[in-house]
Protein backbone atom coordinates (compact mmCIF):
# COMPACT_ATOMS: atom_id res chain seq x y z
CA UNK A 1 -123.54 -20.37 3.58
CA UNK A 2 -123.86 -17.71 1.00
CA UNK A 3 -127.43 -17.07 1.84
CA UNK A 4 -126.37 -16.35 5.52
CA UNK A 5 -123.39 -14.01 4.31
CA UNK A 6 -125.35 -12.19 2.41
CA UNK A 7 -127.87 -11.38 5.10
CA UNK A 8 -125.49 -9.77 7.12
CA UNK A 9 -123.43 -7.68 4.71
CA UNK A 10 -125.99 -6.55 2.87
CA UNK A 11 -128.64 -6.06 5.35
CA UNK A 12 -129.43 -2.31 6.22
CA UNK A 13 -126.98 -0.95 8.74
CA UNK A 14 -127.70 1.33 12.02
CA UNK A 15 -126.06 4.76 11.10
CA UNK A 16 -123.02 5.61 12.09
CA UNK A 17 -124.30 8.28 14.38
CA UNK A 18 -127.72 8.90 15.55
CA UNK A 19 -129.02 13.33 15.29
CA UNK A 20 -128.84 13.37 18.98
CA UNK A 21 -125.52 12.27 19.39
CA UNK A 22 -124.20 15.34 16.46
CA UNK A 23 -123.25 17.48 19.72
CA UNK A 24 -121.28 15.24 22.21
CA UNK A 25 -119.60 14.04 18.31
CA UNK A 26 -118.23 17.51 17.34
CA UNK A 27 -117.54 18.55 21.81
CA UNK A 28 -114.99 15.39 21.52
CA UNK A 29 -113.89 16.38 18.10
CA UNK A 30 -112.84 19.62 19.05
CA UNK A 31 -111.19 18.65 22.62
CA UNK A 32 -109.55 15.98 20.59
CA UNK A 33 -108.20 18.68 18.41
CA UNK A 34 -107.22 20.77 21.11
CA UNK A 35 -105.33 18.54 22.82
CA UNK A 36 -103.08 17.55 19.47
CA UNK A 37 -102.23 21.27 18.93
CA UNK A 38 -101.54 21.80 23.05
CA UNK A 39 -99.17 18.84 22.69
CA UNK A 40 -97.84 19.89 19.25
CA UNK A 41 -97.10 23.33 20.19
CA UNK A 42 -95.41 21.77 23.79
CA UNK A 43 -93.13 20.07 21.55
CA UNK A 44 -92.06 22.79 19.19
């Protein structure tokens, strides 16, 4: 049991994102954004 657990938590992980994915990352970051401080400044 313990040989098995440690296998998968301490095995090498895939990262959490891969170079080519940087752009579409920081595009839905920033419309994310956008749309807090549209609905933000709707409400205030």
């Amino acid at each position: 049991m313990w040989r098995r657990l440690r296998r998968r938590t301490m095995a090498p992980s895939r990262p959490a994102i891969y170079p080519e994915q940087l752009g579409l990352v920081l595009i839905s970051l920033a419309v994310i954004a956008f749309g807090a401080y549209a609905l933000i400044r709707a409400f205030v």
